[in-house]
Protein backbone atom coordinates (compact mmCIF):
# COMPACT_ATOMS: atom_id res chain seq x y z
CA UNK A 1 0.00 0.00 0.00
CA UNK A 2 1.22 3.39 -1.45
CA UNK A 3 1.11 5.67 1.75
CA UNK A 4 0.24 9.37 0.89
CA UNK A 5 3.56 11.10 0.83
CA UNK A 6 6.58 11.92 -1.69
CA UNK A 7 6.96 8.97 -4.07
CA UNK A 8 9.00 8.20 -7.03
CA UNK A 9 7.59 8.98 -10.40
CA UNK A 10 7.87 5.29 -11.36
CA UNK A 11 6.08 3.90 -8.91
CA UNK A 12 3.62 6.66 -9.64
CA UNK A 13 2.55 5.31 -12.70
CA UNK A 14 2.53 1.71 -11.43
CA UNK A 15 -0.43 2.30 -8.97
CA UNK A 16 -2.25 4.62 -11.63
CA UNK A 17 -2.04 1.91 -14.26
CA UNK A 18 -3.60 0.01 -11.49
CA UNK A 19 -6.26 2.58 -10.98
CA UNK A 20 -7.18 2.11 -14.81
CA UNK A 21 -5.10 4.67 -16.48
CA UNK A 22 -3.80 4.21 -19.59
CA UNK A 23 -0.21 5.61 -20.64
CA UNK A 24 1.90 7.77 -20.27
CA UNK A 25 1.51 9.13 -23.23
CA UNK A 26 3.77 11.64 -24.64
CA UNK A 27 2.48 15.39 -25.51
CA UNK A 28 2.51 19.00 -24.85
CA UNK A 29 4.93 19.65 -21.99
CA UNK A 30 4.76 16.85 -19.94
CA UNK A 31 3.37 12.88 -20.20
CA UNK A 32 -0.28 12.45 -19.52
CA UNK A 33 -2.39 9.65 -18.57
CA UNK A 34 -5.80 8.93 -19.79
CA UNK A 35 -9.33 6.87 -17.77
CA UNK A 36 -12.12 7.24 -19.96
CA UNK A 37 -13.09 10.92 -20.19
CA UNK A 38 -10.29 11.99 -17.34
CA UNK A 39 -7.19 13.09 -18.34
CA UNK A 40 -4.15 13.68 -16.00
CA UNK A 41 -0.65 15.44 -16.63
CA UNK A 42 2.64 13.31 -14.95
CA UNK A 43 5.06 15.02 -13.63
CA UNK A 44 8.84 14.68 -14.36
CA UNK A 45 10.83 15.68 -11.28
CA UNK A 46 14.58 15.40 -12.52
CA UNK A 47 16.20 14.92 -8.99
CA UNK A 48 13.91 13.32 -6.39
CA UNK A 49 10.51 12.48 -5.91
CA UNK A 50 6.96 13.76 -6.47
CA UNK A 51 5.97 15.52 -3.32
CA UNK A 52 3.01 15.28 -1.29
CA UNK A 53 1.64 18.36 -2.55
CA UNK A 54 1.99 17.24 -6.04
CA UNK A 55 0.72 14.15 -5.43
CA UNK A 56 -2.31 15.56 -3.78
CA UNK A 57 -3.13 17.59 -6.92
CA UNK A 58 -2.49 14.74 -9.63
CA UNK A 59 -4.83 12.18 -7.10
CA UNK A 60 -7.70 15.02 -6.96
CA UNK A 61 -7.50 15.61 -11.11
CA UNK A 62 -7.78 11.98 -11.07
CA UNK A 63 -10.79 11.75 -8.88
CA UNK A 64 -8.99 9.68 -6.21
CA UNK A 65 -9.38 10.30 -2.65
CA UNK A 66 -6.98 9.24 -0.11
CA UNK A 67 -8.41 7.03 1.03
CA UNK A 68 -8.62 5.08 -2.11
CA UNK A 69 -4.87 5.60 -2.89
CA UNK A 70 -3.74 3.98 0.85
CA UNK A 71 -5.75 0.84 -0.20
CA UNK A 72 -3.81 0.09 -3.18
């Protein structure tokens, strides 16, 4: 189980591939992920991880509470 906190960008995708995203895909500025109608940018942090408040935003364009993401 993913807790909610920094995590690394690979791992990232891992649990939203789980989730039912589809991708990355490349475009625009950055990678995005796609779940039907919901579309979601991924970061690329070039040292370190994605951050908690990061994560928080990319969960809540996803439509993924936290609650939802500890369960994983």
């Amino acid at each position: 189980m993913p807790s909610f906190g920094p995590i690394k960008r690979k791992d990232l995708l891992n649990y939203l591939r789980r989730l039912g995203f589809e991708g990355p895909y490349s475009g625009g500025k950055h990678p995005f992920m796609i779940k039907g109608d919901i579309t979601i940018r991924i970061p690329n942090p070039h040292q370190g991880d994605v951050g908690r408040e990061l994560l928080g935003r990319i969960l809540r364009q996803a439509g993924i509470t936290k609650d939802d993401w500890e369960i994983l």
